[in-house]
C-alpha atoms as a PDB file:
ATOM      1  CA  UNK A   1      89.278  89.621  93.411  1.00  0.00           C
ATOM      2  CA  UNK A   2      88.994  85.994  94.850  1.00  0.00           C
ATOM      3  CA  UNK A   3      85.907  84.411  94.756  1.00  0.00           C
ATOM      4  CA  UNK A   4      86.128  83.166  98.241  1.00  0.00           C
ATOM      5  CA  UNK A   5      85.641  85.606 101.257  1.00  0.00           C
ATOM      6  CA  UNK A   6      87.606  83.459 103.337  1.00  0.00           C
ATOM      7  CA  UNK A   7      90.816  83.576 100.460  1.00  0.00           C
ATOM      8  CA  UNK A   8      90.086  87.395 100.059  1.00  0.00           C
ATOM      9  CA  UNK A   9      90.171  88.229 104.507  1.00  0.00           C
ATOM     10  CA  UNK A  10      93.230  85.998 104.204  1.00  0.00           C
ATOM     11  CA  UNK A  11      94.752  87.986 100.882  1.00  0.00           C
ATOM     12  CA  UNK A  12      95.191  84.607  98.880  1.00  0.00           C
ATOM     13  CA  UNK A  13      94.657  86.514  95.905  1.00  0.00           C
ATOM     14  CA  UNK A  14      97.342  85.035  93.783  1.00  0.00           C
ATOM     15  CA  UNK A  15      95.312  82.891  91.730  1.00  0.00           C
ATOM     16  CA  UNK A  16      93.061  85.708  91.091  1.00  0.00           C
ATOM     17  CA  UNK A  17      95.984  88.020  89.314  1.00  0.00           C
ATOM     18  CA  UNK A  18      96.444  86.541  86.330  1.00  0.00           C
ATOM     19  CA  UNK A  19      92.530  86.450  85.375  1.00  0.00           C
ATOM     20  CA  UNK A  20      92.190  90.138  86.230  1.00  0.00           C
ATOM     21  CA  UNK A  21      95.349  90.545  83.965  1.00  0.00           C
ATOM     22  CA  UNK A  22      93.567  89.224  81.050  1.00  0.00           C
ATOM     23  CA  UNK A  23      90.110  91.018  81.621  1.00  0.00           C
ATOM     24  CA  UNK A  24      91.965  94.304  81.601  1.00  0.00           C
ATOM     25  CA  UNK A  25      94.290  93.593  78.448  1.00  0.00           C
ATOM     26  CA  UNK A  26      90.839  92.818  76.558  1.00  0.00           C
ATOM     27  CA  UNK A  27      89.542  95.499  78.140  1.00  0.00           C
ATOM     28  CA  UNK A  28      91.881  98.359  77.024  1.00  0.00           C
ATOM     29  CA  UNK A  29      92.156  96.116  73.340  1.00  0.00           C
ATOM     30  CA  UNK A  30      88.390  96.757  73.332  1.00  0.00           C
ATOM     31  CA  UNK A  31      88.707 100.808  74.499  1.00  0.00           C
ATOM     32  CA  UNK A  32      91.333 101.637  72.536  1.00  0.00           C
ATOM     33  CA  UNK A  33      89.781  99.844  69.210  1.00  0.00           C
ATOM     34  CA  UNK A  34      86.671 102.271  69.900  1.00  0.00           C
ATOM     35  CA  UNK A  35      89.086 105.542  69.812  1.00  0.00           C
ATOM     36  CA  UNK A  36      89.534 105.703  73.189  1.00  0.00           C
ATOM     37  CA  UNK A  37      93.000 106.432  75.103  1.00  0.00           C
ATOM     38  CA  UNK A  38      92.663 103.953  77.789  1.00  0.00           C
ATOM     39  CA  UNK A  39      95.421 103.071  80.418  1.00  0.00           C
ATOM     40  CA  UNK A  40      95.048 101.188  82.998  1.00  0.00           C
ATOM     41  CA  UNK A  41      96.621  98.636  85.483  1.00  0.00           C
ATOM     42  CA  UNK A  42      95.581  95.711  88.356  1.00  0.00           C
ATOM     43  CA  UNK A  43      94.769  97.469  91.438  1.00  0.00           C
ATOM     44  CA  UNK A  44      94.166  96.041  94.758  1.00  0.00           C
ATOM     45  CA  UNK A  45      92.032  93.459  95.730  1.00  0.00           C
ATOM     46  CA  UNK A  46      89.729  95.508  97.940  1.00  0.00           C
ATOM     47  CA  UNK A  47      87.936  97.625  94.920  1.00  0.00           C
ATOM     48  CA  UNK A  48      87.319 100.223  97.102  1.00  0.00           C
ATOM     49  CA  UNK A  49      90.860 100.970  98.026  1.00  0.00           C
ATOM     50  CA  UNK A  50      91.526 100.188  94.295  1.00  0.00           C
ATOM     51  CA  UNK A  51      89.563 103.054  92.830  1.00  0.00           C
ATOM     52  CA  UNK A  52      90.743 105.389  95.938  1.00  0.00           C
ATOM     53  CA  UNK A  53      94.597 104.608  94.694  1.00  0.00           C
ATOM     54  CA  UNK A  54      93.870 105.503  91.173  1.00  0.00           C
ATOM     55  CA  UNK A  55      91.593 108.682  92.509  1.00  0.00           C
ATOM     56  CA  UNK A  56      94.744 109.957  94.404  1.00  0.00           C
ATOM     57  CA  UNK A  57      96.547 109.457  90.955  1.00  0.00           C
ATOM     58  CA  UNK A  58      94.350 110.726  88.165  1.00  0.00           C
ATOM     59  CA  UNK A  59      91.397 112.952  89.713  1.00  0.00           C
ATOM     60  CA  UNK A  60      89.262 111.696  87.809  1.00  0.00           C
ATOM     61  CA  UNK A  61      85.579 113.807  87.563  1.00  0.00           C
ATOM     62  CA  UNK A  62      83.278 110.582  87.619  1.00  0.00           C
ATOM     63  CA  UNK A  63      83.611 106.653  88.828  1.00  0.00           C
ATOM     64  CA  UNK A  64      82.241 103.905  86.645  1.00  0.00           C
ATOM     65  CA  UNK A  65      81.999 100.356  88.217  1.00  0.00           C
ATOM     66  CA  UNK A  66      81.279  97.424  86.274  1.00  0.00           C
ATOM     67  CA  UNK A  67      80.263  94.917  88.814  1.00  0.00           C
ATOM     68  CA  UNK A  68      77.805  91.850  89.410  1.00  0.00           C
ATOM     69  CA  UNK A  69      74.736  91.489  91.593  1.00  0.00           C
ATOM     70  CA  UNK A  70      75.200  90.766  94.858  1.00  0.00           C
ATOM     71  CA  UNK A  71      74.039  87.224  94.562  1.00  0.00           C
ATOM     72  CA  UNK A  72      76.213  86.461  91.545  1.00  0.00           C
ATOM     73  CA  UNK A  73      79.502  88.428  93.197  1.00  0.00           C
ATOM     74  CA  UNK A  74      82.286  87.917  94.448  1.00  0.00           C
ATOM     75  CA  UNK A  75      83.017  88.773  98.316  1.00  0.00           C
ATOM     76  CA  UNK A  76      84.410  92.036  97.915  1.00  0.00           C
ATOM     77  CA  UNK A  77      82.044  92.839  95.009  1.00  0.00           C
ATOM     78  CA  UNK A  78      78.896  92.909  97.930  1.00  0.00           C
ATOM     79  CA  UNK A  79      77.706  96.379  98.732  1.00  0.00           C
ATOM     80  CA  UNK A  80      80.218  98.084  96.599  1.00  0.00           C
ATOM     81  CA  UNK A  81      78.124 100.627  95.763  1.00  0.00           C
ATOM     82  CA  UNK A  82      76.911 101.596  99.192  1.00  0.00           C
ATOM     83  CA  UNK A  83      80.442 101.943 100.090  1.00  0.00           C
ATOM     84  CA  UNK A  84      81.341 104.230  97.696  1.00  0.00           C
ATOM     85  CA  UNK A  85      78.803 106.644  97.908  1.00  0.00           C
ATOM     86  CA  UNK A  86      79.749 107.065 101.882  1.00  0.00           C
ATOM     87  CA  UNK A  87      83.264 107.050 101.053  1.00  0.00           C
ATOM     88  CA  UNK A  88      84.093 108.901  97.647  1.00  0.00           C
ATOM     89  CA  UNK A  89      83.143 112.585  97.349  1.00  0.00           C
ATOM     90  CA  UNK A  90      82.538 112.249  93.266  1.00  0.00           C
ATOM     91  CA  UNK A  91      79.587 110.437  91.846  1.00  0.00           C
ATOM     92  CA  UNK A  92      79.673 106.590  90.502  1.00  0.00           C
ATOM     93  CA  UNK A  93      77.818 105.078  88.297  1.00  0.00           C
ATOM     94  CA  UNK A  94      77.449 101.001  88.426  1.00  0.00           C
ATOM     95  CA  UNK A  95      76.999  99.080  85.572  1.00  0.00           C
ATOM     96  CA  UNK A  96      75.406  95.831  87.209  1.00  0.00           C
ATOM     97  CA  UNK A  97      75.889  92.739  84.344  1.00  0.00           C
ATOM     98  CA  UNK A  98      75.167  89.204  84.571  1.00  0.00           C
ATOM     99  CA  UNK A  99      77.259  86.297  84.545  1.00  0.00           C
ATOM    100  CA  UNK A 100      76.325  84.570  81.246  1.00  0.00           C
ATOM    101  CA  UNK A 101      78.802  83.954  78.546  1.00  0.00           C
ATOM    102  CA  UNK A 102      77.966  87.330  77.075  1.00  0.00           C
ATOM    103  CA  UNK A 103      77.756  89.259  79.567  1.00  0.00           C
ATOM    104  CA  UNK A 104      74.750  92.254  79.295  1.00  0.00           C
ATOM    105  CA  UNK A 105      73.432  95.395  81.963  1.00  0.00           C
ATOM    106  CA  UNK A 106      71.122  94.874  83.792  1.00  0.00           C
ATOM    107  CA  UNK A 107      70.479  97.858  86.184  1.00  0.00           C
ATOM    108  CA  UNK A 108      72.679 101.143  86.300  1.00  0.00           C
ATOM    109  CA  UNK A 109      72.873 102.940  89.119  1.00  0.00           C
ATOM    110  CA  UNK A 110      74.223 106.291  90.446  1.00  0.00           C
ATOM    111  CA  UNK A 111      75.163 107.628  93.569  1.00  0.00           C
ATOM    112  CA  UNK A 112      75.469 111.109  94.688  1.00  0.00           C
ATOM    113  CA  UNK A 113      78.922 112.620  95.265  1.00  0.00           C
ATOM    114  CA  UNK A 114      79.833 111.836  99.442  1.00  0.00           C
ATOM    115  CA  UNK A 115      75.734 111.612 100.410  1.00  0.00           C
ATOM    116  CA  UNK A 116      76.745 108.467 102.297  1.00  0.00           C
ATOM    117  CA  UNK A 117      79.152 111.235 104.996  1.00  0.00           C
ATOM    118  CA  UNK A 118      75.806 112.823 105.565  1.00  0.00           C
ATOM    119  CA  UNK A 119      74.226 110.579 107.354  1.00  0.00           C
ATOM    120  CA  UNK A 120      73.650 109.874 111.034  1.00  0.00           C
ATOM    121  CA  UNK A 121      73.544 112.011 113.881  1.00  0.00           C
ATOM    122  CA  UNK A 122      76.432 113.642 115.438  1.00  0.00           C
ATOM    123  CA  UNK A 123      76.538 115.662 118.849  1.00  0.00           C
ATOM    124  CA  UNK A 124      78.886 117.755 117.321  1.00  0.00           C
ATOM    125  CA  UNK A 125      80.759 119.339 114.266  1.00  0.00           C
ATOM    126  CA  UNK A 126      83.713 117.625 116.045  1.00  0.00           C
ATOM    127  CA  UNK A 127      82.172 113.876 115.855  1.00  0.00           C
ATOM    128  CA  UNK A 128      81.667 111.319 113.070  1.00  0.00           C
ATOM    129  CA  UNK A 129      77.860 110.659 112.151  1.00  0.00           C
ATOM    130  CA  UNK A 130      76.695 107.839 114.158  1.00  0.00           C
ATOM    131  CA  UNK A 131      73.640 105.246 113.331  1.00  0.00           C
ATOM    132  CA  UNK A 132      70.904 104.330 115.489  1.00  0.00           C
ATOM    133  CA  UNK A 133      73.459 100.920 115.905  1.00  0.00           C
ATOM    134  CA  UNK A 134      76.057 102.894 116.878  1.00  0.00           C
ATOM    135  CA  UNK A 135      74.380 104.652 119.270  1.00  0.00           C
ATOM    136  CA  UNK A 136      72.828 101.478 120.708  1.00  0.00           C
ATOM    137  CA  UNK A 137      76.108  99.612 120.776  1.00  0.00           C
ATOM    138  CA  UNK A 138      77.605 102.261 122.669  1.00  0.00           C
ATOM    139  CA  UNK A 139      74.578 102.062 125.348  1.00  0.00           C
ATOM    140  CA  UNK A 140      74.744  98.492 125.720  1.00  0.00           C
ATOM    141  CA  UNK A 141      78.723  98.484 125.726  1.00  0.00           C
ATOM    142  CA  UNK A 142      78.975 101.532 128.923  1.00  0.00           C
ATOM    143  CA  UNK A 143      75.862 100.340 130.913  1.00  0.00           C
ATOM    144  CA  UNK A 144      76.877  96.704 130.563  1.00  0.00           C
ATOM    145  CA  UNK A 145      80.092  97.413 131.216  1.00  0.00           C
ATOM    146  CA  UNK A 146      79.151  99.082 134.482  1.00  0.00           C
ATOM    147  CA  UNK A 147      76.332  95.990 135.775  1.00  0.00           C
ATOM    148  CA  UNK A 148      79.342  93.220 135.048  1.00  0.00           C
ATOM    149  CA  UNK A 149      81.768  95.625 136.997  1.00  0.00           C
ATOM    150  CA  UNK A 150      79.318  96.227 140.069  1.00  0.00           C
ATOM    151  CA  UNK A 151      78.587  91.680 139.769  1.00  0.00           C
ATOM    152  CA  UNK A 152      82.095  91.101 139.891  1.00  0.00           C
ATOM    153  CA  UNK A 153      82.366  93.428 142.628  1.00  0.00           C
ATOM    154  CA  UNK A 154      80.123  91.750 144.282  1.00  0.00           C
ATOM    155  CA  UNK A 155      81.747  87.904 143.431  1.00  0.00           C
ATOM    156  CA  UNK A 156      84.617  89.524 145.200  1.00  0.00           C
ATOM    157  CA  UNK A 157      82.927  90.627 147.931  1.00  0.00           C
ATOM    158  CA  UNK A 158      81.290  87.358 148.832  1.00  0.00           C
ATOM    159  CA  UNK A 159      84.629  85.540 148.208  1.00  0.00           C
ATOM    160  CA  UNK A 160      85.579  83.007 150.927  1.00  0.00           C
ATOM    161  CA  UNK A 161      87.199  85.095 153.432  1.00  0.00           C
ATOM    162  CA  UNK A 162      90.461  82.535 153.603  1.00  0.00           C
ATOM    163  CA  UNK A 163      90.620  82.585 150.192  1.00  0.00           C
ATOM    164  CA  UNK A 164      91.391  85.856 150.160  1.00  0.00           C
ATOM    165  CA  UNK A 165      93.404  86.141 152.973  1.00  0.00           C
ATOM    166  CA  UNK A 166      96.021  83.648 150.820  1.00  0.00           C
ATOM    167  CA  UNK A 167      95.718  86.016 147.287  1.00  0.00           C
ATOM    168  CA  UNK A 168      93.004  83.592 145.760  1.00  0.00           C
ATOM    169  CA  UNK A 169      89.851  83.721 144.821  1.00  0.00           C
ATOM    170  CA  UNK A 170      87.098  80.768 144.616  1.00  0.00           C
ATOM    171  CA  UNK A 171      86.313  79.378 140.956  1.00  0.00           C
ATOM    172  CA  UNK A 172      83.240  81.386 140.645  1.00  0.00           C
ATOM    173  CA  UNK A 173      84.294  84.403 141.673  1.00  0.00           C
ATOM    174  CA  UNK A 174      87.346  84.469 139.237  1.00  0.00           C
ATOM    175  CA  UNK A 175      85.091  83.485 136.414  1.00  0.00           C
ATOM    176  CA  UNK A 176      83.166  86.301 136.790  1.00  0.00           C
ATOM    177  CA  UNK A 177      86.132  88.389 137.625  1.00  0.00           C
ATOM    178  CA  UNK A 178      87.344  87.418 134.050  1.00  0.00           C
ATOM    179  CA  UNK A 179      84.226  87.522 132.426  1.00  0.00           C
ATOM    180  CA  UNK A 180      83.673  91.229 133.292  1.00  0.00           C
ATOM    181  CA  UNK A 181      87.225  91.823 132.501  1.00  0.00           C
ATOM    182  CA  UNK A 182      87.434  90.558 129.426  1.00  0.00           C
ATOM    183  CA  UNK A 183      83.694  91.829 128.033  1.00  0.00           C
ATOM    184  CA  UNK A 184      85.116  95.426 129.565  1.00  0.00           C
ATOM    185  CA  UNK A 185      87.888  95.524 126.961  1.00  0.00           C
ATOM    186  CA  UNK A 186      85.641  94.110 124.136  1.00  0.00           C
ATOM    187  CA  UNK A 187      83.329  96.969 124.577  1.00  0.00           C
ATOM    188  CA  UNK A 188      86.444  99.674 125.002  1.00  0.00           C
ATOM    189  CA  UNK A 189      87.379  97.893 121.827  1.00  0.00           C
ATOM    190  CA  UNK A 190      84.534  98.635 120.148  1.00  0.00           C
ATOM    191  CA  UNK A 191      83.627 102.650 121.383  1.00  0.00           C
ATOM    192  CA  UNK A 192      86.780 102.562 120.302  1.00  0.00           C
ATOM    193  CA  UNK A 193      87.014 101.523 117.417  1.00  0.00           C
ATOM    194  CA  UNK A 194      83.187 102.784 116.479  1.00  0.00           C
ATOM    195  CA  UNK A 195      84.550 106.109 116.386  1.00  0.00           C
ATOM    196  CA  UNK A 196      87.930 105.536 114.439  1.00  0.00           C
ATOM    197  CA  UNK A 197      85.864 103.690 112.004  1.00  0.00           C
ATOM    198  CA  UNK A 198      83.028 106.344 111.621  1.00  0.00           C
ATOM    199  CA  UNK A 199      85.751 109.308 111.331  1.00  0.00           C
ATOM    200  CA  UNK A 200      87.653 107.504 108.099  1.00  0.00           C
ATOM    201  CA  UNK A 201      83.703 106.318 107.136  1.00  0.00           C
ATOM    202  CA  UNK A 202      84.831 102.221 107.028  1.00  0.00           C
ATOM    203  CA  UNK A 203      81.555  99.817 107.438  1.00  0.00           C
ATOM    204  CA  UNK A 204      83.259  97.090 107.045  1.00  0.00           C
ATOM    205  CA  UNK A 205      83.475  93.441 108.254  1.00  0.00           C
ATOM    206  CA  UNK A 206      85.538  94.630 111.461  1.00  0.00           C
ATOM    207  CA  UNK A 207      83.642  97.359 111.937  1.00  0.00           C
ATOM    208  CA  UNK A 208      80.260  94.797 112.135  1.00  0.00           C
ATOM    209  CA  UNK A 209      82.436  92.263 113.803  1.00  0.00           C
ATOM    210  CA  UNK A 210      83.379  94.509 116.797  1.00  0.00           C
ATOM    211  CA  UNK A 211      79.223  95.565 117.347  1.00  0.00           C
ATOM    212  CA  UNK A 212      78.317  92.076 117.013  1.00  0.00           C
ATOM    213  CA  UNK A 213      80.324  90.996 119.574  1.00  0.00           C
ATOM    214  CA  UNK A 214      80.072  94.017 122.090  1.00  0.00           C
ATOM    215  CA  UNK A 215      75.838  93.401 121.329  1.00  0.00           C
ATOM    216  CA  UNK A 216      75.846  90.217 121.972  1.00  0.00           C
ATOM    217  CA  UNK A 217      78.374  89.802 124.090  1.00  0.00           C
ATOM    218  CA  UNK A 218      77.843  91.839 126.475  1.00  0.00           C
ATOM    219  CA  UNK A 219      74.276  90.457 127.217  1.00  0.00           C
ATOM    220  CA  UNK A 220      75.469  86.647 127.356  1.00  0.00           C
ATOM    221  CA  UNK A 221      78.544  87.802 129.618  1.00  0.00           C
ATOM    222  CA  UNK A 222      76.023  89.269 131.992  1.00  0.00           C
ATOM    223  CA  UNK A 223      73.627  86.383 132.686  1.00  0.00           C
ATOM    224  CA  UNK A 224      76.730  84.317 132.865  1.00  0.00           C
ATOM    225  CA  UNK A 225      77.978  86.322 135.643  1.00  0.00           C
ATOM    226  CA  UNK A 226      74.232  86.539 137.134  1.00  0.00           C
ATOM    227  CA  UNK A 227      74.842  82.641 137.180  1.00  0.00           C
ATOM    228  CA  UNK A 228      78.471  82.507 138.412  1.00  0.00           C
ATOM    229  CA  UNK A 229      77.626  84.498 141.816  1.00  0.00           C
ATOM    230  CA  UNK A 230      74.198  83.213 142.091  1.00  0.00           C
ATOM    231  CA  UNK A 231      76.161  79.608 142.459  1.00  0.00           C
END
């Protein structure tokens, strides 16, 4: 895993193979010397998709994960354990260690085997859980969707009458005209991909990016477009 989130959302994680080469060569030296039949190979960079691979291989009955505190991490390393409790139906148990030349746990923590797919509400057996976010997001996305439709409406509607007689429409009025256009398919983006995120159970950084953007988005789109045909 690359130390730097930018390197790791970019998957520069070259430099970072040949160190994780070495940890697990000591680590199986280490295993083995203590009787232990250890295999084991570099996964991907994403540790969650990296346990998930070997899951699909060995079926393993438990998940230990030897990671750092969040403060002392590395990108990927952040939340680990939150995400695998929503997304793994066996238990894990972290093993949280510190970054000093000999390395000791500090905490140990277990989840409980897919408690994380229990939560949230859901109108129906046939929908993903949703958070109080998610529901939110979805509010703000539909009704603000509608308000910058029925303003941009309106921009066209008190359009210069010439202007439209020749195809055009004034600067304002096509500002807002893109505005709303552009914040619509932000927010389809996001319903969107709310639900496609919430039925594989991903929390990720696009998941978060998407709400963040259709929240606060679609608020600053609609007082510029308040502006626009107020002008």
């Amino acid at each position: 895993m690359p130390n730097s989130g930018v390197k790791y959302m970019l998957g520069d994680v070259d430099g970072a193979i040949q160190p994780a080469e070495e940890r697990l060569r000591r680590t199986l030296e280490e295993l083995r010397g203590a009787g232990i039949a250890a295999e084991g190979e570099v996964g991907d960079s994403d540790p969650l998709l990296a346990i998930q691979d070997e899951v699909l291989k060995f079926h393993p009955d438990q998940i230990i994960v030897v990671a750092h505190q969040d403060s002392d991490g590395a990108f990927p390393e952040k939340g680990l354990l939150e995400q695998a409790e929503r997304d793994l139906e066996m238990p894990v148990t972290e093993l949280v260690v510190d970054k000093a030349a000999e390395p000791h746990v500090l905490d140990v923590e277990h989840t409980q085997a897919g408690a994380g797919r229990k939560r949230g509400w859901r109108p129906s057996g046939n929908w993903p859980p949703l958070s109080a976010r998610d529901v939110f997001g979805i509010v703000v996305a539909v009704i603000g969707t509608l308000l910058l439709g029925v303003l941009a409406t309106k921009a066209v509607g008190d359009a210069n009458g010439h202007d439209l007689e020749e195809g055009r429409l004034g600067g304002a009025a096509a500002a807002t005209v893109l505005i709303a256009t552009g914040m619509a398919l932000l927010n389809l983006a996001h319903v969107v991909g709310l639900f496609l995120f919430q039925s594989v159970g991903y929390e990720g950084m696009w998941s978060r990016f998407l709400a963040r953007i259709s929240l606060l988005g679609t608020p600053v789109a609609l007082v510029a477009a308040v502006i626009l045909i107020s002008i």
